[in-house]
Each structure stands twice: as structure tokens, then as C-alpha cells.
Protein backbone atom coordinates (compact mmCIF):
# COMPACT_ATOMS: atom_id res chain seq x y z
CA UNK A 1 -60.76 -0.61 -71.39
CA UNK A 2 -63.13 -0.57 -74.29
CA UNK A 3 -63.12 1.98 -77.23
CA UNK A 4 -66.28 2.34 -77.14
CA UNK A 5 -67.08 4.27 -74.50
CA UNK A 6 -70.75 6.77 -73.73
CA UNK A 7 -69.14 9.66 -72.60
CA UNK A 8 -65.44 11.21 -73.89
CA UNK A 9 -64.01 14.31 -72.75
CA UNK A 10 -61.19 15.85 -74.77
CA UNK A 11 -59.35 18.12 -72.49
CA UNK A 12 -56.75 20.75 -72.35
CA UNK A 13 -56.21 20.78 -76.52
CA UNK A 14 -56.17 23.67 -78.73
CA UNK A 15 -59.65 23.00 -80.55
CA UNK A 16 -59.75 24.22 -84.63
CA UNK A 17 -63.83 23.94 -84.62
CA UNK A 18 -63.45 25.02 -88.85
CA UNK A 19 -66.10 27.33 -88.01
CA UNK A 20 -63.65 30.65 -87.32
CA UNK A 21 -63.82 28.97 -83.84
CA UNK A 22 -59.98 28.36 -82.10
CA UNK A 23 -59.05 28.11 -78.59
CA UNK A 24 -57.44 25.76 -75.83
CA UNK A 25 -60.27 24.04 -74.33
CA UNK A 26 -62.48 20.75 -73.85
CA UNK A 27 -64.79 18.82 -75.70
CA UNK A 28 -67.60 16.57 -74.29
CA UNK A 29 -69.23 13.54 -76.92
CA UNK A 30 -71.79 11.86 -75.65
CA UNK A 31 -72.37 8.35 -77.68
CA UNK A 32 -71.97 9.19 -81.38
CA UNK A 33 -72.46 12.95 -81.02
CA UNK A 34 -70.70 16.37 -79.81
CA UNK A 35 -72.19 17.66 -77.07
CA UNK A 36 -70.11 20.83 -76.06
CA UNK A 37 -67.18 22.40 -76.41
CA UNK A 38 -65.63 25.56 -75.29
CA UNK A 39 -62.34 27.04 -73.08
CA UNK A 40 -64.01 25.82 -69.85
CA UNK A 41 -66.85 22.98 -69.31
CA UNK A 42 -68.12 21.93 -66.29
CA UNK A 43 -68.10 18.16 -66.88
CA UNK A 44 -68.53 17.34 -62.80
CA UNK A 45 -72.13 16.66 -62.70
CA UNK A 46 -71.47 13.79 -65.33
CA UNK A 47 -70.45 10.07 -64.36
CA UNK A 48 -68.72 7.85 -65.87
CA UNK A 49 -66.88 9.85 -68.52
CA UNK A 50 -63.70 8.67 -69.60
CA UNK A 51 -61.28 11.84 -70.15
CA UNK A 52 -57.96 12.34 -73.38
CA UNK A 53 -55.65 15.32 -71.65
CA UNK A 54 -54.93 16.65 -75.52
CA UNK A 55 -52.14 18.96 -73.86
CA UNK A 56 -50.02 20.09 -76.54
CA UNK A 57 -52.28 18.17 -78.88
CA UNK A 58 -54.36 20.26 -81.88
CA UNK A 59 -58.20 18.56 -82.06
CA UNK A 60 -59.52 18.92 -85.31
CA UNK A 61 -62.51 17.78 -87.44
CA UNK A 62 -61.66 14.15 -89.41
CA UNK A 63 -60.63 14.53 -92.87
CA UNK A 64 -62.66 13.87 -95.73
CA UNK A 65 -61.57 12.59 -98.87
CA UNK A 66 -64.28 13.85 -101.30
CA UNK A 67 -63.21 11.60 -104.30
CA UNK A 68 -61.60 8.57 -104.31
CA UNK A 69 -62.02 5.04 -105.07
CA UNK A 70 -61.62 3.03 -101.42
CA UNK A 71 -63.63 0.22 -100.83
CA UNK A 72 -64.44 -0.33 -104.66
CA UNK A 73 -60.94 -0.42 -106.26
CA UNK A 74 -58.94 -2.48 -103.75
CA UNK A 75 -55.44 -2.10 -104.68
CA UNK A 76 -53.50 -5.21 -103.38
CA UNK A 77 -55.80 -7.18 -106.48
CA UNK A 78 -56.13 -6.95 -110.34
CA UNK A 79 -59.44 -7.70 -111.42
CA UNK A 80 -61.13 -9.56 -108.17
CA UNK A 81 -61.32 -6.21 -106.05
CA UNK A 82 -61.28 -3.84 -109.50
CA UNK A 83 -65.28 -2.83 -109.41
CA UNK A 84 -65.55 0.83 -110.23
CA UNK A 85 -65.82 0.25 -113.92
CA UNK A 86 -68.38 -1.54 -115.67
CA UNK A 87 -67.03 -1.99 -118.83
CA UNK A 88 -69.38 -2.86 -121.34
CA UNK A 89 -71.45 -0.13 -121.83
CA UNK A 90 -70.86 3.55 -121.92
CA UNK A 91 -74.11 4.71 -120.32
CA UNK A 92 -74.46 3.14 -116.74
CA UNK A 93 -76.37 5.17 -114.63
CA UNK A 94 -77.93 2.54 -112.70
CA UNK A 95 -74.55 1.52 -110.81
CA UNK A 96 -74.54 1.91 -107.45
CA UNK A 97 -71.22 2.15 -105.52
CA UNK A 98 -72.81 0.71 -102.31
CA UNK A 99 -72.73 -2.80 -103.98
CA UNK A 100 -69.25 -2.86 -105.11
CA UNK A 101 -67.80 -1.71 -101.76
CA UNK A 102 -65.78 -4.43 -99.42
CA UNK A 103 -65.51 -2.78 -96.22
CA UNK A 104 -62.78 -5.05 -95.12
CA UNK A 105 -60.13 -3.15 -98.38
CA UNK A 106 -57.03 -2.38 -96.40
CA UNK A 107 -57.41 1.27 -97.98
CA UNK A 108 -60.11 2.35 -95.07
CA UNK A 109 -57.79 1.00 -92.81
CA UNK A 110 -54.93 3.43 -93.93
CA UNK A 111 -57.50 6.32 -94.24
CA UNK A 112 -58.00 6.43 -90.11
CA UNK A 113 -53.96 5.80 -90.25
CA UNK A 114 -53.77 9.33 -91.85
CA UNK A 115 -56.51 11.00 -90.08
CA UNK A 116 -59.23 10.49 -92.71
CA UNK A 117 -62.86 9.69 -91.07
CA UNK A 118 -65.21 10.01 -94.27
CA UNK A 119 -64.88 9.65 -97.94
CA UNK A 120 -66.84 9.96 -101.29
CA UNK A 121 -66.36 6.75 -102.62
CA UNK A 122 -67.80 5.99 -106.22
CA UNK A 123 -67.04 4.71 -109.83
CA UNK A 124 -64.64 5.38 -112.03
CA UNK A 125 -64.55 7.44 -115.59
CA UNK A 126 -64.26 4.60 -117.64
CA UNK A 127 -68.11 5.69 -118.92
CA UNK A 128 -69.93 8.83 -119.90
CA UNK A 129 -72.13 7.61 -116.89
CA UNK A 130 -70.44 5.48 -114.90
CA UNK A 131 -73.35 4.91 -111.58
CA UNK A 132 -74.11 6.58 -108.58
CA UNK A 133 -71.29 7.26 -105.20
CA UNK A 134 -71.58 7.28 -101.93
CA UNK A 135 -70.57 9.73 -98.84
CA UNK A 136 -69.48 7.30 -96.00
CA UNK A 137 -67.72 6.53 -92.40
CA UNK A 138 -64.19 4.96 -92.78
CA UNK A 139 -64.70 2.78 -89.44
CA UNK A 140 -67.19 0.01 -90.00
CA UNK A 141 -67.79 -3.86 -90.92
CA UNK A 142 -71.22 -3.10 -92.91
CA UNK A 143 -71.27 -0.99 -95.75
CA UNK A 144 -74.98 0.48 -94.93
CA UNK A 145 -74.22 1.19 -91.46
CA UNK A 146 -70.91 3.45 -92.12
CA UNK A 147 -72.90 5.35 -95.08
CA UNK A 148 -73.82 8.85 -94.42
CA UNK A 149 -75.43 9.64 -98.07
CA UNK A 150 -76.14 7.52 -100.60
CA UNK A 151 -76.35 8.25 -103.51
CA UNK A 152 -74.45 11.59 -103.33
CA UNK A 153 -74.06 12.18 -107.20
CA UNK A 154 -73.62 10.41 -110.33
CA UNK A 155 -69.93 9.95 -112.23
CA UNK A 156 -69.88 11.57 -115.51
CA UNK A 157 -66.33 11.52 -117.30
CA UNK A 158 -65.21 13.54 -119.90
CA UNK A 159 -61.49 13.63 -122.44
CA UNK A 160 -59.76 10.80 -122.73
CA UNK A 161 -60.64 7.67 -120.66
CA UNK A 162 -64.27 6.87 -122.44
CA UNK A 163 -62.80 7.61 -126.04
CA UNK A 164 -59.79 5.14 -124.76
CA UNK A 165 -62.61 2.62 -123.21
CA UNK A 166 -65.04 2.44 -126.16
CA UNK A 167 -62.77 3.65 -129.22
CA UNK A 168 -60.89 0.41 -128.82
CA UNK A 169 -64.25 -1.61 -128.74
CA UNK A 170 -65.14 0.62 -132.31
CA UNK A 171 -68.13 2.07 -130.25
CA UNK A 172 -69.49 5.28 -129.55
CA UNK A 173 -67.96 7.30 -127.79
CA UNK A 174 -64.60 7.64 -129.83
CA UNK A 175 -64.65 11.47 -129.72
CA UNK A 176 -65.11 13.97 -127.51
CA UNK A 177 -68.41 15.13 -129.22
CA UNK A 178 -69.88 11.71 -128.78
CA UNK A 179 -68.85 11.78 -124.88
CA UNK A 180 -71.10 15.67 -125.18
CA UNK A 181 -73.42 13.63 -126.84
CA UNK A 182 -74.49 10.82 -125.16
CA UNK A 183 -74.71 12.22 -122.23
CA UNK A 184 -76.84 14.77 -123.50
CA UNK A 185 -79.13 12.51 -124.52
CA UNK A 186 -79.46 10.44 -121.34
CA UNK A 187 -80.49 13.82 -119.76
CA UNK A 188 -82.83 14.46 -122.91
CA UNK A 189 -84.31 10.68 -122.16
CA UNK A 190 -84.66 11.65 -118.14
CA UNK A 191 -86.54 14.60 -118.77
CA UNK A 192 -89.13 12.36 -121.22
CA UNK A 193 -89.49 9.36 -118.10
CA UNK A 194 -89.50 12.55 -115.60
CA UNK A 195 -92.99 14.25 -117.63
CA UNK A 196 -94.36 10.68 -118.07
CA UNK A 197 -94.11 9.86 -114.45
CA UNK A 198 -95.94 12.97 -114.03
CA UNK A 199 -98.40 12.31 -116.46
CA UNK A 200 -98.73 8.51 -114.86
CA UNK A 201 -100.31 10.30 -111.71
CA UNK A 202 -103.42 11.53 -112.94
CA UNK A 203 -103.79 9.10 -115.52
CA UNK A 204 -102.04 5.35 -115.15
CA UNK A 205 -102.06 4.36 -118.57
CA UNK A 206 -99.59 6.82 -119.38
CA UNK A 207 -97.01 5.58 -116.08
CA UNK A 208 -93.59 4.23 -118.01
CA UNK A 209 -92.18 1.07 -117.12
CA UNK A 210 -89.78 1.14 -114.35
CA UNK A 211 -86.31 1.64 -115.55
CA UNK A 212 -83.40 2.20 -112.83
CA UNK A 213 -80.76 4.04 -114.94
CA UNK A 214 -83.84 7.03 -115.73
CA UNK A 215 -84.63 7.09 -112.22
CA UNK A 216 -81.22 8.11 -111.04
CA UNK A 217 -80.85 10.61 -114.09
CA UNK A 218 -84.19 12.18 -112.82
CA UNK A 219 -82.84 12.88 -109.26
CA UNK A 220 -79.94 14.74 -111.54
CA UNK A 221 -82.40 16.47 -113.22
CA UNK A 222 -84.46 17.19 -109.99
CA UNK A 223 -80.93 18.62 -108.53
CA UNK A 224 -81.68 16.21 -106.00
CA UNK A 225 -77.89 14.68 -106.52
CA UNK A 226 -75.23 16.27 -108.69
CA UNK A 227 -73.75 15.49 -111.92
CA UNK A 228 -69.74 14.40 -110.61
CA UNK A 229 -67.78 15.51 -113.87
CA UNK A 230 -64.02 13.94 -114.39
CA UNK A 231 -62.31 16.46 -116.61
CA UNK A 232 -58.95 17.61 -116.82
CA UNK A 233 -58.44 19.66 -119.85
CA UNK A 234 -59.76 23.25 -119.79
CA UNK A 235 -62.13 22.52 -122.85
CA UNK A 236 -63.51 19.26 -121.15
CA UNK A 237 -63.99 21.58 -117.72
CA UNK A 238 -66.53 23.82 -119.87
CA UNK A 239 -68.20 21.43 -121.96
CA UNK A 240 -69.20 20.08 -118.64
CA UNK A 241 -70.90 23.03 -117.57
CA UNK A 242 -71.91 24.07 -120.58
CA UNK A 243 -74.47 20.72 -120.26
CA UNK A 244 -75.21 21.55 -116.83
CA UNK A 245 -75.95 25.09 -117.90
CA UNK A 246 -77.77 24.07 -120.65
CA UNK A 247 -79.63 21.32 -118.71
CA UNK A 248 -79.78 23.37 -115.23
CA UNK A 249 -78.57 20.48 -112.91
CA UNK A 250 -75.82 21.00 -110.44
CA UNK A 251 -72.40 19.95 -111.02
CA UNK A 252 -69.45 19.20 -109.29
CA UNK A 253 -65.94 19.80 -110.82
CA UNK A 254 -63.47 16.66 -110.29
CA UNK A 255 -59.88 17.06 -110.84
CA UNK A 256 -60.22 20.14 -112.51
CA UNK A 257 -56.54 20.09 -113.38
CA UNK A 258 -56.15 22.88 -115.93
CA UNK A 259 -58.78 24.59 -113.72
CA UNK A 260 -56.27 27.53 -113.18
CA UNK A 261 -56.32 28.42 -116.58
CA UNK A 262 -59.48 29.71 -116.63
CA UNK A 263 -60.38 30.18 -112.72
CA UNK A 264 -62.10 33.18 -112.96
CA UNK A 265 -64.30 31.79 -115.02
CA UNK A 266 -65.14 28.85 -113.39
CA UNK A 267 -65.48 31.31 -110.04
CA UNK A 268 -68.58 32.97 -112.12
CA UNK A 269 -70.29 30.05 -112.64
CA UNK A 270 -69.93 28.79 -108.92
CA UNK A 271 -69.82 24.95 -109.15
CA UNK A 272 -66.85 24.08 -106.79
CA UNK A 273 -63.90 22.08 -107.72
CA UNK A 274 -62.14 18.38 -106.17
CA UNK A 275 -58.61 19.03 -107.40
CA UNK A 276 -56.09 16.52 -107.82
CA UNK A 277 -54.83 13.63 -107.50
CA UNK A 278 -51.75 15.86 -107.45
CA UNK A 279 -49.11 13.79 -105.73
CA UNK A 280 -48.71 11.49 -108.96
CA UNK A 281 -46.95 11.16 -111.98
CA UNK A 282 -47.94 13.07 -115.38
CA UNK A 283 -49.08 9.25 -116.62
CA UNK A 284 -51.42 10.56 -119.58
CA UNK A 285 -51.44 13.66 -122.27
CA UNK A 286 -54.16 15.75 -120.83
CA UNK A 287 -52.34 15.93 -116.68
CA UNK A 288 -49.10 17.53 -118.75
CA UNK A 289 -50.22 20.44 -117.16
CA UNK A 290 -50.90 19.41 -113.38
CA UNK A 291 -49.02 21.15 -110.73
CA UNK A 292 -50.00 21.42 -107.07
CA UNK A 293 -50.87 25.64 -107.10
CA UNK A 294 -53.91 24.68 -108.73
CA UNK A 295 -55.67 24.50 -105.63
CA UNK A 296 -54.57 27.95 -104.21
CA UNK A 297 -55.23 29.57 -107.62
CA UNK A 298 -59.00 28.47 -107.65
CA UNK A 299 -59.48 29.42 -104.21
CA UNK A 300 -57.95 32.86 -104.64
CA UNK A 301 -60.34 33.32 -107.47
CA UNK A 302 -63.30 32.10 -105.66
CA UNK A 303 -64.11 28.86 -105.95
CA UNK A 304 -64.86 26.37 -103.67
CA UNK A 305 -62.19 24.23 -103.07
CA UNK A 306 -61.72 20.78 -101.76
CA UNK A 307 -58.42 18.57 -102.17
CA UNK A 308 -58.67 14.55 -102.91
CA UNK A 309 -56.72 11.61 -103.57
CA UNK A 310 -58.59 9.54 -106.07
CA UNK A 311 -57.35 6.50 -103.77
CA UNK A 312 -55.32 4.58 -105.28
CA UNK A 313 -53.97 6.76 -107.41
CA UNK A 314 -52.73 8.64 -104.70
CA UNK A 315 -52.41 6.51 -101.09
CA UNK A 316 -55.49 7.73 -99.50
CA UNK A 317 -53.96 8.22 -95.67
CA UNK A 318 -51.61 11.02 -97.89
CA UNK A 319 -54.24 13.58 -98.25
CA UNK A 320 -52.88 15.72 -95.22
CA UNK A 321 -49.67 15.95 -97.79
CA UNK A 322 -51.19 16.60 -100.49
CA UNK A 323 -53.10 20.04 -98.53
CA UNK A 324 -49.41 20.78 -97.44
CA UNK A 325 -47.93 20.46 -100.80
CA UNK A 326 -50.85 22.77 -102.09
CA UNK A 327 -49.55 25.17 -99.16
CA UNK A 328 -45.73 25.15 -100.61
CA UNK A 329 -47.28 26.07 -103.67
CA UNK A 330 -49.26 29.20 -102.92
CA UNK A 331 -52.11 28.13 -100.74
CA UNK A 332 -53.06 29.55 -97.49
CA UNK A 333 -52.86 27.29 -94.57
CA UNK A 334 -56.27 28.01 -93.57
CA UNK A 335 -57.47 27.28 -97.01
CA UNK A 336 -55.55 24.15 -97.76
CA UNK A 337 -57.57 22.53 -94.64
CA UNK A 338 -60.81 23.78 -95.34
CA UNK A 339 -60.31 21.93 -98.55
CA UNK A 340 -59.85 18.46 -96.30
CA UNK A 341 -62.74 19.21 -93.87
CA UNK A 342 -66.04 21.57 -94.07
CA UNK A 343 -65.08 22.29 -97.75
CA UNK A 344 -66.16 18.74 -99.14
CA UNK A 345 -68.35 18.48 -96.30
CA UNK A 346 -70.24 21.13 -97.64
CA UNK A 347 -69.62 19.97 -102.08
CA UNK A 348 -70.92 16.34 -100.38
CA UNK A 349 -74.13 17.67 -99.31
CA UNK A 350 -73.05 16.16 -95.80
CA UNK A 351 -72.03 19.72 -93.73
CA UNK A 352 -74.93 19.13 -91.39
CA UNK A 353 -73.17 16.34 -89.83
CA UNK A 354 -69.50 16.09 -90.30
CA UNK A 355 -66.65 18.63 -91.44
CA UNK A 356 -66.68 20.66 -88.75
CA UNK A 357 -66.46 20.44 -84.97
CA UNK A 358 -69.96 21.52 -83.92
CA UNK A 359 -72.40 20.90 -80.76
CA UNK A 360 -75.08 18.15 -82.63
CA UNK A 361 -72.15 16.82 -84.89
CA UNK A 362 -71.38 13.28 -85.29
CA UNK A 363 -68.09 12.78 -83.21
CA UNK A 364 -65.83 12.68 -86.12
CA UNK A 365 -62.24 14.07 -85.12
CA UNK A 366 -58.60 13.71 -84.63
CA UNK A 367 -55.90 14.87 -81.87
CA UNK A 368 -52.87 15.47 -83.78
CA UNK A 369 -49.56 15.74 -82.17
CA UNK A 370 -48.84 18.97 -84.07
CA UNK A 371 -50.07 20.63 -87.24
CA UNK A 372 -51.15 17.89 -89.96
CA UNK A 373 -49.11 19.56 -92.62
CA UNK A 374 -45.90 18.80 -90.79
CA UNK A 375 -44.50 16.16 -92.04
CA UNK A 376 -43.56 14.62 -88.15
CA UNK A 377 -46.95 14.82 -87.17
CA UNK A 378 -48.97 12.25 -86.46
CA UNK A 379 -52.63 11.26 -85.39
CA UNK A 380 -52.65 10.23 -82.15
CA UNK A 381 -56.63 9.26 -82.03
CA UNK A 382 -58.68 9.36 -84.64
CA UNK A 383 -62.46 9.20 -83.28
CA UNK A 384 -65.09 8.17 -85.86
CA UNK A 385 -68.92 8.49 -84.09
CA UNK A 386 -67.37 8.96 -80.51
CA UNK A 387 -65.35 5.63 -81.03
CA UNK A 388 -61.55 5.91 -81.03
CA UNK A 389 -60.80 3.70 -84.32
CA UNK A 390 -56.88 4.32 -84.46
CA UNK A 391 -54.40 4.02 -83.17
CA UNK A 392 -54.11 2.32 -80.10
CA UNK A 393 -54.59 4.59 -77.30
CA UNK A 394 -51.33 6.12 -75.40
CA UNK A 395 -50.21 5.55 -71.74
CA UNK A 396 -51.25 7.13 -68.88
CA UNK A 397 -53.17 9.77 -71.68
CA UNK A 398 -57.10 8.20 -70.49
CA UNK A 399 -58.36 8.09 -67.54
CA UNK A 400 -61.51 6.94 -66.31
């Protein structure tokens, strides 16, 4: 039988929707997209459905991932697959992830092992700017057709990767003041292109030449995409938002590590937080602090929340482990997995589509032989747009 199939019912499972939504019940897709769902659904009228009896079985929305580096950092290689970090000068904005990603890295492949059906995928903080991520499907051969938004920020990196990067090259940035500052005057130079395309549409002689980098920093400044900060340290956490503050563009938080030192200060300003990786080793000064109730703390105080991997630091299909670590630490259950599913759905900009099991959702789920954050359990189908993508499918479980 194909795994493709037009019509899938899901019956007899105990649905999580991520919505406040639980019960035991059935859930109809229909091509690529969830149709219904509820305790009882009269599926007679329809032909040719094929039917998973999820008895015993908890259905929940895929996973998503909402930083990590799958697809553009292939781990099994050195430098052929290493393409997250353009080296050679600190102010990139006009990288785009979508052309450094090989669909065909074994690391998407072990995402759908661990229940993981989307991912923010980007560069890495080697740069002030480092170029533009993407939001995409973990089941695919083209990189276009998995994407779901592109681009869905820009890296920004803060402490002390770029001083590392460019102090050993005896160029600028070698503090942490010029990291402030060259990024501040990227967004100074954005705003400049930004009033002369303005001024180019009443009066041509005044349109600047096209320059790439600008127009991405101009979709920042639009708060059309969000600035994606890397910062650890407390004191690199608020001279991040003290720029977006200053330059009123939205910001998202990434790793965020001494983020419970000062929670309830980051829960006034409101820009959520991608913790982690937290299953890893302390392997530089400013993680000497990182401990897995960083999570929970933020959350209590208010912030939004989502857990990540930054694959491969941290094996990507792991991520359920990591929310249960988070758990043993302080967090609440409930929390831990909004911070794996509508949490970053909603950070990514993507919550329309994916995150939560929804009638007019892409069919993006998993039927899990028991509660992800036991360590036993196990995906037994993971369905990425109403395709099961792994594992194999069980005996005598589908019937036609």
C-alpha cells in the first residue's frame, strides 16, 4: 500500500489538539490538510479512506524545532556540508539559508525518527549578521517545496563567537561594543536605503541601486521578519533588546541561557525566548551557567517559551528529551510541550498552519505509543502533509 494516501482516518486515540482541546476520538485528513476531528465522526459517507486504530496511542501535533542548524550544517562532514557560516565578513545579511540547505543531510531523516515534522533552519553566529533562515517541512527531496516561510528572520549573534571569528582576523568586531556597533549601523544604513526607496517613487532619480543585504535589513526594519539574536550572557540578552528597543524591530531571544537571571525582566519586554541547546556540555565561558530550569523559570515569569536543539549541537530527533529534562527541572508538563509545538509555531510566524491540531491545518502529526517525555516511548507514525514519512507502518494497524 502506498503512503501516500487522499483520505486518513486516525481512530480511537486520545487526541492533544494544543488548543486546551483533549479527548479519545478520530481524526479525518483529507490530502495535505485536517479536515475534522472530534470524540465521534461519521466517516461512512466517505470512500476510499484508509483508517490507523490509534488505541492506546496519544496523537499529537509534530514537533518543531525552532532553531537549529539541519540541512545547512551536515554533521557526518567537516567543511563540505559546514555552510551556516560565511566567514569572511562580519556583516552578511544577504545570506539566505535556502541555498545552503541539502535536503538529503541524514539530520532530517533523524528529526521524523524523533517525532520532529518542521524546523527553523538558518545560519550560524559566527557574524553580527549572519543571513536570513527558513521555517520548513522535514519530509521532502526539494528544498522549496518542504519550505513553509522563507525568510523567517535574520541571525544576529552577540558575546563571544564574532569577537572569536573576527578578533583572530585583527578585524572589527573584537569587542562586544563593536558587535553593538555594527549592527547598529547596518540598521542605521537600512533605514537611509528604506527613505530613499521611498523617495525613488515619486521621483526616480533619487531610487538607490539595488543592494540585497539593505533589502533584507529593511524587512527587519518593516517588522516584516525578526531580528534572531544568539546571546547567552545576561548583558548580551539586553544589549539585544536594548537595539531592538531603540530601533523598534521585533526580536526573538535564542538560547537565552542566563535568561533566568533576569526573567522578569525579559517577561516586561515580551519578546519570547528559544532556550537551549541544554543537553550539552558547558564547552565555552559564557554557558557556565546553563542548566535545564531555565525553561520553566521563563515561562513561570511570562515569557514565551519554546525549547530547541541547535542541531548538531544537540541530536535533533532528542528534542522530546530535552522538554522532559526541562520537566525534571521545574517545568510543567503542559508547558514543556507547548514549547515543542504551538509555542514556536507561533515565535515562527507559522501558527496558522502547523503547531497545533486544527480543522484547515496542514496534516502535520504523530501517534506516539505513550507520552513523548517517557523515555520508552516511541513514534509510531509520524505524518508530515497527510503522508506517513516514518516509520514503517505496523501490522494489521491500517486498513483500507
Amino acid at each position: 500500500m502506498s503512503k501516500t494516501m487522499k483520505k486518513l482516518l486516525i481512530k480511537n486515540g486520545q487526541i492533544k489538539t494544543m488548543t486546551g482541546r483533549e479527548f479519545t476520538g478520530s481524526l479525518l485528513i483529507e490530502g495535505t490538510k485536517i479536515t475534522a476531528l472530534g470524540e465521534t465522526l461519521d466517516v461512512h459517507s466517505l470512500s476510499d479512506v484508509v483508517v490507523i486504530d490509534a488505541m492506546g496511542c496519544l496523537v499529537l501535533p509534530g514537533f518543531i524545532d525552532a532553531h537549529c542548524h539541519v540541512g545547512i550544517g551536515e554533521e557526518i562532514y567537516r567543511w563540505e556540508g559546514e555552510d551556516f557560516n560565511e566567514m569572511t565578513d562580519p556583516v552578511t545579511p544577504d545570506m539566505r539559508a535556502i541555498d545552503g540547505i541539502n535536503p538529503e543531510d541524514e539530520g532530517f531523516r533523524d528529526a521524523r525518527l524523533g517525532g520532529i515534522t518542521a524546523v527553523f533552519t538558518g545560519p550560524g553566529s559566527a557574524n553580527v549578521i549572519g543571513g536570513t533562515g527558513v521555517v520548513m517541512k522535514t519530509a521532502g527531496k526539494i528544498v522549496d517545496k518542504m519550505i513553509v516561510r522563507d525568510p523567517a528572520g535574520l541571525k544576529i549573534a552577540f558575546g563571544e563567537n564574532p569577537k572569536m571569528v573576527y578578533g583572530e582576523q585583527k578585524k572589527m568586531p573584537m569587542t562586544r561594543m563593536g558587535t553593538a556597533a555594527l549592527l547598529r549601523q547596518a540598521l542605521v544604513d537600512a533605514q537611509t536605503y528604506k527613505d530613499k526607496l521611498e523617495q525613488g517613487q515619486t521621483d526616480s532619480d533619487k531610487l538607490p541601486e539595488r543592494d540585497l543585504g539593505l533589502e533584507i535589513l529593511v524587512k527587519v526594519i518593516n517588522r516584516e521578519i525578526p531580528l534572531r539574536a544568539h546571546a547567552h550572557r545576561a548583558d548580551d540578552i539586553m544589549t539585544a533588546i536594548r537595539i531592538a528597543q531603540e530601533f523598534k524591530v521585533d526580536l526573538v531571544l535564542e538560547h537565552c541561557t542566563e535568561g533566568h537571571k533576569i526573567a522578569k525582566d525579559l517577561a516586561e519586554f515580551g519578546y519570547p525566548a528559544v532556550v537551549g541547546p541544554l543537553l550539552t556540555n558547558r564547552a565555552k565561558v559564557e554557558l557556565k551557567d546553563k542548566s535545564f530550569k531555565t525553561p520553566g523559570v521563563l515561562a513561570k515569569a511570562g515569557v514565551k517559551v519554546a525549547i530547541m536543539t541547535d542541531h548538531s549541537v544537540t541530536p535533533i530527533e532528542q528534542l522530546p528529551l530535552c522538554a522532559a529534562l526541562a520537566c525534571k527541572a521545574g517545568m510543567e508538563i503542559e508547558e514543556a510541550l507547548r514549547a515543542i509545538t504551538i509555542n514556536p509555531a507561533e515565535i515562527l510566524g507559522v501558527s496558522d498552519r502547523i503547531g497545533s491540531l486544527e480543522v484547515g491545518k496542514d496534516a502535520d502529526l504523530v501517534i506516539w505509543s505513550d507520552h513523548p517525555f517517557i523515555i520508552t516511548s516511541r513514534p509510531l507514525y509520524v505524518i508530515i502533509n497527510g503522508e506517513i514519512v516514518s516509520p514503517e507502518p505496523r501490522e494489521n494497524d491500517i486498513s483500507e
